[in-house]
PDB file of N, CA and C in Angstrom:
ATOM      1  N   UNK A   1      74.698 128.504  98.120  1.00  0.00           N
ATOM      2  CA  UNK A   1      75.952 128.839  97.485  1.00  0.00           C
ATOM      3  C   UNK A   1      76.997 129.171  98.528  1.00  0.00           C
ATOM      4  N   UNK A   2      76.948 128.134  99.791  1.00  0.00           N
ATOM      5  CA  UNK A   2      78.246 128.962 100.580  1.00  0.00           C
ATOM      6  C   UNK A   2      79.180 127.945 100.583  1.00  0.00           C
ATOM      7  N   UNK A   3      80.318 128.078 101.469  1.00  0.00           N
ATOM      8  CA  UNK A   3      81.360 127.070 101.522  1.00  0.00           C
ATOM      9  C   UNK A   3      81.460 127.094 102.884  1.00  0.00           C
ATOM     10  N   UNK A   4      81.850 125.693 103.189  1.00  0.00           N
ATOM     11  CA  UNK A   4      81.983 125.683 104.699  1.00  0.00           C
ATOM     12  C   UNK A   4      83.666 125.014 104.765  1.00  0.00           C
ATOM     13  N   UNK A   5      84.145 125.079 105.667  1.00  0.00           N
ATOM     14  CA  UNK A   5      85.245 124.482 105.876  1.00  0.00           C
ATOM     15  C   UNK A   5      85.230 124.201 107.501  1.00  0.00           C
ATOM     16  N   UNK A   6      85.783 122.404 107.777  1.00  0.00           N
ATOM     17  CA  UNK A   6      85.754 122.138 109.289  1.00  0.00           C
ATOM     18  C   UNK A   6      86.767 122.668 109.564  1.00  0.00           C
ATOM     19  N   UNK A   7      87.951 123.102 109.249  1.00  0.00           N
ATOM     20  CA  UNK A   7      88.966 123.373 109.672  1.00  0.00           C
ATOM     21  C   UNK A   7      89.636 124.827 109.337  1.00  0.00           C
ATOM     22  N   UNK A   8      90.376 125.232 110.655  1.00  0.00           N
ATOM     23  CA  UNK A   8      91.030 126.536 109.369  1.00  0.00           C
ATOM     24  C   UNK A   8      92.489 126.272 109.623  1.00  0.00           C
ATOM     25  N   UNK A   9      92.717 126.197 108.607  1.00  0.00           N
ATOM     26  CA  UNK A   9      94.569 125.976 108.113  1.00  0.00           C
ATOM     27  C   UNK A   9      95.040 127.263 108.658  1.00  0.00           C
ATOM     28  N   UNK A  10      96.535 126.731 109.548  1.00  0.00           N
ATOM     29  CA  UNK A  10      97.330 127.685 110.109  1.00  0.00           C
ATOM     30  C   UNK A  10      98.027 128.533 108.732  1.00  0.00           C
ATOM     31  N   UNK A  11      97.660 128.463 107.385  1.00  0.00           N
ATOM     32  CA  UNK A  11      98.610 129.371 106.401  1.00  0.00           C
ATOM     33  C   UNK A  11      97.497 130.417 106.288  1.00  0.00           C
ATOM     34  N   UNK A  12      98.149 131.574 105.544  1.00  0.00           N
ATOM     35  CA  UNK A  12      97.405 132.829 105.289  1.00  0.00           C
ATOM     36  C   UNK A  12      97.413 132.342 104.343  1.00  0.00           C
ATOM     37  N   UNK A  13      95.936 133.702 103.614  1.00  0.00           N
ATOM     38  CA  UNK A  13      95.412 133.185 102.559  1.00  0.00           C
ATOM     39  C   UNK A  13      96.299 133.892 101.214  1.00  0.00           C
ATOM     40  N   UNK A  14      97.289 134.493 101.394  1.00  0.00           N
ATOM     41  CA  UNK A  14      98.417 135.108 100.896  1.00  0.00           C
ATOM     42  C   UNK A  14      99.022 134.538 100.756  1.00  0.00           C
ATOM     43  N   UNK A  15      99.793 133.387 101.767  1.00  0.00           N
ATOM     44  CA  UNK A  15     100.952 133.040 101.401  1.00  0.00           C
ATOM     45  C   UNK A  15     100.796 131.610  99.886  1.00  0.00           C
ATOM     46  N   UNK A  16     102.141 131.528  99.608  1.00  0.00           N
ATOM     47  CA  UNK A  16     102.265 130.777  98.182  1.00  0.00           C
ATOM     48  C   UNK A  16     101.648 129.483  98.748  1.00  0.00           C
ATOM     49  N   UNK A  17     101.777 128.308  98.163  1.00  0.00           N
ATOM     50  CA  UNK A  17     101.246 127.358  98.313  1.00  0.00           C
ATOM     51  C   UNK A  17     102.883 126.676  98.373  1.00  0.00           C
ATOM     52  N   UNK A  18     102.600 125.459  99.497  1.00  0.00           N
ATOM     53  CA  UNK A  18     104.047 125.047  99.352  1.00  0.00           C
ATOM     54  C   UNK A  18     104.262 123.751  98.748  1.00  0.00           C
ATOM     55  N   UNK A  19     105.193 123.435  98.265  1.00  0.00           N
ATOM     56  CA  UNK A  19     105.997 122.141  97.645  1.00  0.00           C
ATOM     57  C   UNK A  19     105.275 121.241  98.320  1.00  0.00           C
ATOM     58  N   UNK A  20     104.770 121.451  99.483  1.00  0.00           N
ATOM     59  CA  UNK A  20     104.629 120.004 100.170  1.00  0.00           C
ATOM     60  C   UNK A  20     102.992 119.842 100.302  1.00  0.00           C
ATOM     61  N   UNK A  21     102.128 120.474  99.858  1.00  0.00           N
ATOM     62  CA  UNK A  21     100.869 120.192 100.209  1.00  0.00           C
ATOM     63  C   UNK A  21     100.114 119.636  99.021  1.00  0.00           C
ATOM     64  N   UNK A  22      99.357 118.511  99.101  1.00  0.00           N
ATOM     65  CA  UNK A  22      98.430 117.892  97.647  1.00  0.00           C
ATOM     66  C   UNK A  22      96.980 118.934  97.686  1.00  0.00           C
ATOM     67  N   UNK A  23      96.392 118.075  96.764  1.00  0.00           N
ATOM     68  CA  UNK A  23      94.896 118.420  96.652  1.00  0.00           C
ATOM     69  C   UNK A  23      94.531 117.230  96.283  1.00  0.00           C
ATOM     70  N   UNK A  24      93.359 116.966  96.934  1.00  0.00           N
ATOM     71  CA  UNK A  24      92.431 115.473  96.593  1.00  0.00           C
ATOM     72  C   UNK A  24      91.124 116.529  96.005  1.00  0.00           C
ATOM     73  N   UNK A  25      91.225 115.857  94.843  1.00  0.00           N
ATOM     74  CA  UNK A  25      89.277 116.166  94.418  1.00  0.00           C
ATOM     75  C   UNK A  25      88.311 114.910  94.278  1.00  0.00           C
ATOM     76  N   UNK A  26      87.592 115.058  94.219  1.00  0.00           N
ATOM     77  CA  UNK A  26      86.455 113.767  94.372  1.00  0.00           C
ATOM     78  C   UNK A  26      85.804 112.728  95.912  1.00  0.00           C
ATOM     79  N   UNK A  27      86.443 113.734  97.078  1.00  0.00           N
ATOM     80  CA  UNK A  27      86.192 113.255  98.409  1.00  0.00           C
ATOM     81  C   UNK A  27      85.236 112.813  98.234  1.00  0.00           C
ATOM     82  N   UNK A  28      84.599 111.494  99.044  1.00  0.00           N
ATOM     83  CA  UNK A  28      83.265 110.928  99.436  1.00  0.00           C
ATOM     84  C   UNK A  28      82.694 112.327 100.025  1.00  0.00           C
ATOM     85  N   UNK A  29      81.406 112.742 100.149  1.00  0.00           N
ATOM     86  CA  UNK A  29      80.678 113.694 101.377  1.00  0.00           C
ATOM     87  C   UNK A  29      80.877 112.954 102.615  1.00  0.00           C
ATOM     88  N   UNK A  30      81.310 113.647 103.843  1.00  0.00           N
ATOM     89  CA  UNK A  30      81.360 113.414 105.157  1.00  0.00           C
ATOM     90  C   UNK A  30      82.893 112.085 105.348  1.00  0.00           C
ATOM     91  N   UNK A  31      84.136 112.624 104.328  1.00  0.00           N
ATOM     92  CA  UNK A  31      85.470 112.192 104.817  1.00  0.00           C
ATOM     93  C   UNK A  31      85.421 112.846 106.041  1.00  0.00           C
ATOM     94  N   UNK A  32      86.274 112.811 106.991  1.00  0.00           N
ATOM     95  CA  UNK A  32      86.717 113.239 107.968  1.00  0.00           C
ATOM     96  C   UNK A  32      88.335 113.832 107.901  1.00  0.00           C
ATOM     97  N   UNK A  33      88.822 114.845 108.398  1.00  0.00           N
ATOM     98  CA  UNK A  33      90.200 114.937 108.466  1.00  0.00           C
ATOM     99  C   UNK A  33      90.487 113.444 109.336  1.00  0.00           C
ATOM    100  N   UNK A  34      90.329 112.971 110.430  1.00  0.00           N
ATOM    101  CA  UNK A  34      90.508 111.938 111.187  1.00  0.00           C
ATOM    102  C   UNK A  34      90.907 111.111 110.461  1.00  0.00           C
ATOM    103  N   UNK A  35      89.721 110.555 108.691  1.00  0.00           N
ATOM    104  CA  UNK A  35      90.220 109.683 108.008  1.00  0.00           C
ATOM    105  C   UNK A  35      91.020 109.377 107.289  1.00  0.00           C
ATOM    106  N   UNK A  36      91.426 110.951 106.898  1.00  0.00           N
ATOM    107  CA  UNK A  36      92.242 111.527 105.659  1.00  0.00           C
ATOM    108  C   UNK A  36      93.688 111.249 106.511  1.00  0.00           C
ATOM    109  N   UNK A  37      93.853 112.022 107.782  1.00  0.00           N
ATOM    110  CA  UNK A  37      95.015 111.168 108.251  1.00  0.00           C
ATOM    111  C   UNK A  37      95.448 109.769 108.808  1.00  0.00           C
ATOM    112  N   UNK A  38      94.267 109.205 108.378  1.00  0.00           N
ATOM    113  CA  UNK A  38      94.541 107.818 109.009  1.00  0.00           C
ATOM    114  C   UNK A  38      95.019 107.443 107.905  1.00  0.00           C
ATOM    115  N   UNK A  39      94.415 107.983 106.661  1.00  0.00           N
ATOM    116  CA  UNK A  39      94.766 107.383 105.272  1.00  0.00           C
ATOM    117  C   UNK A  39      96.175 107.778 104.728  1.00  0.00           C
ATOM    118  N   UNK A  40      96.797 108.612 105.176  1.00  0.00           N
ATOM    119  CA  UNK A  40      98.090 109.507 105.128  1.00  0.00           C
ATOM    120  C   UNK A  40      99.218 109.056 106.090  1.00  0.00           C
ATOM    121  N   UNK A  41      98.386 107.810 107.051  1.00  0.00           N
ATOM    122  CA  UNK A  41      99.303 107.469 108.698  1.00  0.00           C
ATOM    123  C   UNK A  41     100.878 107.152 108.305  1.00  0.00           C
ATOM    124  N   UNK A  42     101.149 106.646 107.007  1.00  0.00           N
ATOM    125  CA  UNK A  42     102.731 106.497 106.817  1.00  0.00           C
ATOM    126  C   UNK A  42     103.643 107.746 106.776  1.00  0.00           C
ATOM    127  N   UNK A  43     103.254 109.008 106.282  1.00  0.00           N
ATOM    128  CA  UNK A  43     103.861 110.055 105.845  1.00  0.00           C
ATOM    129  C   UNK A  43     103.587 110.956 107.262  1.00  0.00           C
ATOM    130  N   UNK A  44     104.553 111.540 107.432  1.00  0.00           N
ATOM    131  CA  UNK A  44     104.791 112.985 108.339  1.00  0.00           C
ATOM    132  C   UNK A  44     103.281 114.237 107.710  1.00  0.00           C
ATOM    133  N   UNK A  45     102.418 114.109 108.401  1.00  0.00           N
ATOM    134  CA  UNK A  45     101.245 115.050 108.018  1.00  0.00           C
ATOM    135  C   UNK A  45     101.202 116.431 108.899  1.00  0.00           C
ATOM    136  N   UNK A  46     101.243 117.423 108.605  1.00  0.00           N
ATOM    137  CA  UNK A  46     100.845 118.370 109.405  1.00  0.00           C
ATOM    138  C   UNK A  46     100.330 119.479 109.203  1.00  0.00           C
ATOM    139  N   UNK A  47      99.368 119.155 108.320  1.00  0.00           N
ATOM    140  CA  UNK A  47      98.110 119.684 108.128  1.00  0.00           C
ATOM    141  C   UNK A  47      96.850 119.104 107.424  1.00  0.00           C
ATOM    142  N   UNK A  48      95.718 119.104 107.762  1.00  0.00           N
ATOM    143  CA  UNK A  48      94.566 118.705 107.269  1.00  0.00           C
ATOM    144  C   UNK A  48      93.581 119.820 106.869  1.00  0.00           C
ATOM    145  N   UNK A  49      93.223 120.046 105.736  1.00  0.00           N
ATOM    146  CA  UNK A  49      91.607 120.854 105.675  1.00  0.00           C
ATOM    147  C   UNK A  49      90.812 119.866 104.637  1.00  0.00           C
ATOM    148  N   UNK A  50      89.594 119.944 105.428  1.00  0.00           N
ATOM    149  CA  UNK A  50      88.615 119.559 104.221  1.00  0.00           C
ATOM    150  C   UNK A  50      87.632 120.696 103.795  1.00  0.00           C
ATOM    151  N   UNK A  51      87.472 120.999 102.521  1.00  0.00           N
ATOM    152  CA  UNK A  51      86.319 121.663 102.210  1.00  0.00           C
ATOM    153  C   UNK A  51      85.183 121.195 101.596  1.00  0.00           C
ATOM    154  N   UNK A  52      83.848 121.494 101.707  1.00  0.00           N
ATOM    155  CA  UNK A  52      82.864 121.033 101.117  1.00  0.00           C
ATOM    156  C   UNK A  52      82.123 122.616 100.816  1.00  0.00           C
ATOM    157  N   UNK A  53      81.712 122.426  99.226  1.00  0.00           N
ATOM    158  CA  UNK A  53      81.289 123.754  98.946  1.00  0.00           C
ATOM    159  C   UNK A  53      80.050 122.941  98.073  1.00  0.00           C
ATOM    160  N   UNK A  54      79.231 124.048  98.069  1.00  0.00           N
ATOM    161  CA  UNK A  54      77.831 123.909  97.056  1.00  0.00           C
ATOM    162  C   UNK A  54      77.919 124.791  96.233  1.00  0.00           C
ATOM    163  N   UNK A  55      77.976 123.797  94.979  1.00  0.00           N
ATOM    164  CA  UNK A  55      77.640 125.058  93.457  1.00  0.00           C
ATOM    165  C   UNK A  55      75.825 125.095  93.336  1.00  0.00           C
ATOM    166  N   UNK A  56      75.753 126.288  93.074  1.00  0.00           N
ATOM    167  CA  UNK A  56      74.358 126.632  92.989  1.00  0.00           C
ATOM    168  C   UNK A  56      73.935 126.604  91.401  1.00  0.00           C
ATOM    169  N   UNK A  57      72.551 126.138  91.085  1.00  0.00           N
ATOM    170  CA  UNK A  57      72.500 125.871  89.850  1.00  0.00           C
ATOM    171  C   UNK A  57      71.267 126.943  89.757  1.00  0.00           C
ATOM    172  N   UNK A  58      70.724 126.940  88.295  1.00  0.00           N
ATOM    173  CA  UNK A  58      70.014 127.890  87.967  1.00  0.00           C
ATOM    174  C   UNK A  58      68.428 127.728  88.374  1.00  0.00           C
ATOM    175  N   UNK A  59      68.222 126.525  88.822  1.00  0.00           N
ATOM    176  CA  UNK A  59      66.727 126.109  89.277  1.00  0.00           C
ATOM    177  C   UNK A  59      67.024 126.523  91.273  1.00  0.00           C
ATOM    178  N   UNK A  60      68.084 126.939  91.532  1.00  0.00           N
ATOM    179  CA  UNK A  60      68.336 126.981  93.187  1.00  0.00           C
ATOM    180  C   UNK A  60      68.490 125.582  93.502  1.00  0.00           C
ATOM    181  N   UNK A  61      68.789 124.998  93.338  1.00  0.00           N
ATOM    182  CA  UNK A  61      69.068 123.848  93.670  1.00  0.00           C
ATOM    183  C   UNK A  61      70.798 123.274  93.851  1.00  0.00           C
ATOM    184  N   UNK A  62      71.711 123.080  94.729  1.00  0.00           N
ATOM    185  CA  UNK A  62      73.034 122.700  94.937  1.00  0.00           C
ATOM    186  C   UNK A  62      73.137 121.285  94.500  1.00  0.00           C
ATOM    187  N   UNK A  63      74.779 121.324  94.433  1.00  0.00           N
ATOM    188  CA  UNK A  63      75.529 120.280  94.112  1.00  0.00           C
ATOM    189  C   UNK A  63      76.586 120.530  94.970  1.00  0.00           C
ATOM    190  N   UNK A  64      76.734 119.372  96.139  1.00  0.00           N
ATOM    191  CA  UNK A  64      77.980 119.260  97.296  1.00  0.00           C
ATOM    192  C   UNK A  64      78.755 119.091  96.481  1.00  0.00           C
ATOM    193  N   UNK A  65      80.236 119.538  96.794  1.00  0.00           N
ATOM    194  CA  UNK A  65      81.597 119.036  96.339  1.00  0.00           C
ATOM    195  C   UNK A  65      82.215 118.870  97.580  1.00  0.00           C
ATOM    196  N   UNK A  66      82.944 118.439  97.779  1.00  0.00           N
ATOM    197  CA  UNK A  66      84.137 117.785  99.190  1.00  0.00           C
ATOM    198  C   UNK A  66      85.281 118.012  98.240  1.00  0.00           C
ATOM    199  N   UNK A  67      86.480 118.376  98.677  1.00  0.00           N
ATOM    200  CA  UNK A  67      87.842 118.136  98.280  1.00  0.00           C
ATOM    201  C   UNK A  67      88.667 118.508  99.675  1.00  0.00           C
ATOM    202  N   UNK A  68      90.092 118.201  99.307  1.00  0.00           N
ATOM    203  CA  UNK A  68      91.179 118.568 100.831  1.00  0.00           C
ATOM    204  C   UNK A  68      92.170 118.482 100.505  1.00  0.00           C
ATOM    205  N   UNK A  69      93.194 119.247 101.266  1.00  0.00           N
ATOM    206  CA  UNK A  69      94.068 119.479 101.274  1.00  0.00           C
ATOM    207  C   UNK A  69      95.114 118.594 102.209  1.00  0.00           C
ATOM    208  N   UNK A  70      96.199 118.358 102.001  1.00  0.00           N
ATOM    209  CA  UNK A  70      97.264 117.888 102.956  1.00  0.00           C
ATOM    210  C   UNK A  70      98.568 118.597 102.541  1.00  0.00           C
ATOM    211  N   UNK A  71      99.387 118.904 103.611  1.00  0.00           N
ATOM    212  CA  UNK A  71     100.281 119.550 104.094  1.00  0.00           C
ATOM    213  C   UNK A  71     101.557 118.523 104.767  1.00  0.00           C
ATOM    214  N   UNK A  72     102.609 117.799 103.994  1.00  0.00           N
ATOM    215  CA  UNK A  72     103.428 116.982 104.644  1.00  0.00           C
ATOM    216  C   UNK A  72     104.898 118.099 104.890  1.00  0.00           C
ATOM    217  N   UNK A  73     105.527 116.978 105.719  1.00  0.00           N
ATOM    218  CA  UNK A  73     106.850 117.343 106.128  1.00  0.00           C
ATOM    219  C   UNK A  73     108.048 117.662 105.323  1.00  0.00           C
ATOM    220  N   UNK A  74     107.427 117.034 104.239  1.00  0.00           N
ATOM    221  CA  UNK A  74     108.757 117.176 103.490  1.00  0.00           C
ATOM    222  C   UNK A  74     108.103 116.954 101.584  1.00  0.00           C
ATOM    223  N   UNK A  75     108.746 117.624 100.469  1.00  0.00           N
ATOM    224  CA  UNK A  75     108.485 117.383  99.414  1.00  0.00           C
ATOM    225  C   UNK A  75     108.548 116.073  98.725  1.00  0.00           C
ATOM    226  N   UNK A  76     109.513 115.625  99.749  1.00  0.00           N
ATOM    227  CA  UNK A  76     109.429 113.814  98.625  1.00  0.00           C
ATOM    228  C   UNK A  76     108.341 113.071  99.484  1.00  0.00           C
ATOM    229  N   UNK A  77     108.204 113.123 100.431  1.00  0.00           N
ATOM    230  CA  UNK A  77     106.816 112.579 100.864  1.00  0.00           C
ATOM    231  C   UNK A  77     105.423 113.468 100.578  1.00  0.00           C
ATOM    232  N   UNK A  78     105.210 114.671  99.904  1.00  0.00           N
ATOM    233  CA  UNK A  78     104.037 114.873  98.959  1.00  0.00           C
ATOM    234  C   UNK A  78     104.523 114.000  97.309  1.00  0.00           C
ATOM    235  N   UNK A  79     105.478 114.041  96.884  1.00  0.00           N
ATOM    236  CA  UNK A  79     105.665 113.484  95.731  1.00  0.00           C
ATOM    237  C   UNK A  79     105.020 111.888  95.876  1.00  0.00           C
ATOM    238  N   UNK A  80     105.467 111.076  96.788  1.00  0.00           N
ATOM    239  CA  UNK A  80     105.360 110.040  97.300  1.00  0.00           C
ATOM    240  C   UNK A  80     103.798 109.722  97.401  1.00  0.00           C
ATOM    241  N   UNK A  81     103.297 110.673  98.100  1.00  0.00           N
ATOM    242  CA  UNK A  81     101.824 110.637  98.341  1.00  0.00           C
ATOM    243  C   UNK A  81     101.052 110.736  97.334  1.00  0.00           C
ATOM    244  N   UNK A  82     101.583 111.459  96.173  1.00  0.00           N
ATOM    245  CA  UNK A  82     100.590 111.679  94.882  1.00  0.00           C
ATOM    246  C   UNK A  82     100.587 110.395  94.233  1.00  0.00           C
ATOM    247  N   UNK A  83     102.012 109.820  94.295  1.00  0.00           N
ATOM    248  CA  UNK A  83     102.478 108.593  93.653  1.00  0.00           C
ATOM    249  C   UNK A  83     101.388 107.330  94.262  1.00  0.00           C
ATOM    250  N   UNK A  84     101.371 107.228  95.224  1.00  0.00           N
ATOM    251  CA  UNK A  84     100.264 106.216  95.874  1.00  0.00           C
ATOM    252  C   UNK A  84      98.927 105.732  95.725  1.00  0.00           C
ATOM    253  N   UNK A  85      98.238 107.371  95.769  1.00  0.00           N
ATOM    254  CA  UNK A  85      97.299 107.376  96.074  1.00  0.00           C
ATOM    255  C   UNK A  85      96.661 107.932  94.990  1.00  0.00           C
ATOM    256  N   UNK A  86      97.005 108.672  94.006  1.00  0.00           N
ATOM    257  CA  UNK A  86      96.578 108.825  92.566  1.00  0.00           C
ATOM    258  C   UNK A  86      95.517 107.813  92.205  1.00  0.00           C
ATOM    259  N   UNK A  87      94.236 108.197  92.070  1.00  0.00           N
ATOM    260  CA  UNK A  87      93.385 107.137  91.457  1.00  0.00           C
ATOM    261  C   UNK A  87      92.623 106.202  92.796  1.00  0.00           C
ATOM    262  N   UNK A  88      93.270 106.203  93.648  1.00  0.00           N
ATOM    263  CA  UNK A  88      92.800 105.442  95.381  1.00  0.00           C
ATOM    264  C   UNK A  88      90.805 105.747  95.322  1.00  0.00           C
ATOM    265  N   UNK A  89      90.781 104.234  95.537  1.00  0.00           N
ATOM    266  CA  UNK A  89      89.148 104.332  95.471  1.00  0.00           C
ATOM    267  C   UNK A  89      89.125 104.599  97.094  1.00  0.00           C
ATOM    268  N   UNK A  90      88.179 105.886  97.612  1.00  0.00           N
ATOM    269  CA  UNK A  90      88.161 105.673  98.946  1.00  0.00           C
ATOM    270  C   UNK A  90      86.556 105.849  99.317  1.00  0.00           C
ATOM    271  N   UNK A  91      85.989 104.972 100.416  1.00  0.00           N
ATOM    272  CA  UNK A  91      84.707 104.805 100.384  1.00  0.00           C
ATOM    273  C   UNK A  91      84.365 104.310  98.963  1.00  0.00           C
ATOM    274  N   UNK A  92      84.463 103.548  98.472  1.00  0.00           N
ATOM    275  CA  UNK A  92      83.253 103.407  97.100  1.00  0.00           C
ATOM    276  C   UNK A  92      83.873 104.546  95.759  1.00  0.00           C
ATOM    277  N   UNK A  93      84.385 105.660  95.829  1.00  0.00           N
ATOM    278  CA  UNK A  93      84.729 107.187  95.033  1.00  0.00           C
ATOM    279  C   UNK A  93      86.079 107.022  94.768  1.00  0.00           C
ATOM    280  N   UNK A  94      86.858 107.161  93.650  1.00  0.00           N
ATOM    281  CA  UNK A  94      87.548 106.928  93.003  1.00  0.00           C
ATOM    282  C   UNK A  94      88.235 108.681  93.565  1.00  0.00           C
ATOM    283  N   UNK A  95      89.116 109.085  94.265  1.00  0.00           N
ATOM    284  CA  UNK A  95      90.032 110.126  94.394  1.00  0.00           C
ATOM    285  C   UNK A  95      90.896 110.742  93.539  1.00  0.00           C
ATOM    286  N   UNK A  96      91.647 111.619  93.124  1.00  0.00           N
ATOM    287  CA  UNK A  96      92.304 112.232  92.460  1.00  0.00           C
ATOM    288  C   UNK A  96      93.377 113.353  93.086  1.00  0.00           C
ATOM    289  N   UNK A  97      94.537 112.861  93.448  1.00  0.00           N
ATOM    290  CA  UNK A  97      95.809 113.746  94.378  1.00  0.00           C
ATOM    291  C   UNK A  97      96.665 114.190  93.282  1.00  0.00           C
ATOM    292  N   UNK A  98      96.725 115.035  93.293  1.00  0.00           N
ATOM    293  CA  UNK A  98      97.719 116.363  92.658  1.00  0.00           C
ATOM    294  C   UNK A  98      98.629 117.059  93.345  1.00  0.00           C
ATOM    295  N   UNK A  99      99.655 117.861  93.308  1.00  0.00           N
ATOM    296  CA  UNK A  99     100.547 119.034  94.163  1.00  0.00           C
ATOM    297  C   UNK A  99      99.394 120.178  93.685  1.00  0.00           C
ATOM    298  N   UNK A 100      99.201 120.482  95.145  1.00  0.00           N
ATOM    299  CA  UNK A 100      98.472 121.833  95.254  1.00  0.00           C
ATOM    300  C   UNK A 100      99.434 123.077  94.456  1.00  0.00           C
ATOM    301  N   UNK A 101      98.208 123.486  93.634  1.00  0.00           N
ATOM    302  CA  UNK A 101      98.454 124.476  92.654  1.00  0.00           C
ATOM    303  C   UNK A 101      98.100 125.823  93.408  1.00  0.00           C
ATOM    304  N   UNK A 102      98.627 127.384  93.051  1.00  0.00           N
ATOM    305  CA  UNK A 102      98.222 128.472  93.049  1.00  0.00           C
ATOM    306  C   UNK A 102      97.003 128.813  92.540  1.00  0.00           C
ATOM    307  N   UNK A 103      95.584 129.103  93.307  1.00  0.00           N
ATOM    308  CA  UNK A 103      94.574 129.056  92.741  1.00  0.00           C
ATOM    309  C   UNK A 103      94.572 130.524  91.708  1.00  0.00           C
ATOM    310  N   UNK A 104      93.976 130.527  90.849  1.00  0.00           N
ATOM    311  CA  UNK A 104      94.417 131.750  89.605  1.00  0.00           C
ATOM    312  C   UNK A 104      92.761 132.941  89.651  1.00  0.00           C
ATOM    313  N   UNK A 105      93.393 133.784  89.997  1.00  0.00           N
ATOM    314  CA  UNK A 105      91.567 134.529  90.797  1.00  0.00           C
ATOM    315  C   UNK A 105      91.629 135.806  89.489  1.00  0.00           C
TER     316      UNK A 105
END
């Protein structure tokens, strides 16, 4: 049941979430930030996290999830980016990009 993250994002875990960053859910296991910005190479990127977390089930047994974040330069190029890539089969896995929401705790 832990979460790992390759990366740690220069934002605090306080601050709001900004206009300009997506959320991908449905990552292949073992995307790379490397790929995620190769896949992003048109737009001004400047930030990458990927997370991969395990939900723990009641037999102890996990289920990987992958999802990530991106962080662009500007709001019409996250708008732009959702617009694109919405639905983008990557590796074989069908993706899902949204504007990163305020997670609700």
């Amino acid at each position: 049941n832990g979460l790992q993250t390759n990366h740690k994002s220069t934002a605090d875990a306080n601050t709001p979430l900004s206009k300009t960053r997506i959320h991908i859910k449905n990552l292949p296991l073992g995307v790379t930030q490397e790929e995620l910005r190769h896949l992003f190479q048109n737009f001004t990127v400047t930030d990458v996290v990927i997370i991969v977390h395990t939900y723990g089930t009641p037999g102890g047994y996990g289920t990987l999830a992958q999802y990530g974040f991106i962080e662009f330069a500007t709001e019409q190029e996250q708008k732009l980016a959702i617009q694109q890539y919405q639905n983008y089969e990557l590796k074989g896995k069908r993706i899902f990009v949204s504007a990163a929401k305020e997670r609700r705790r």
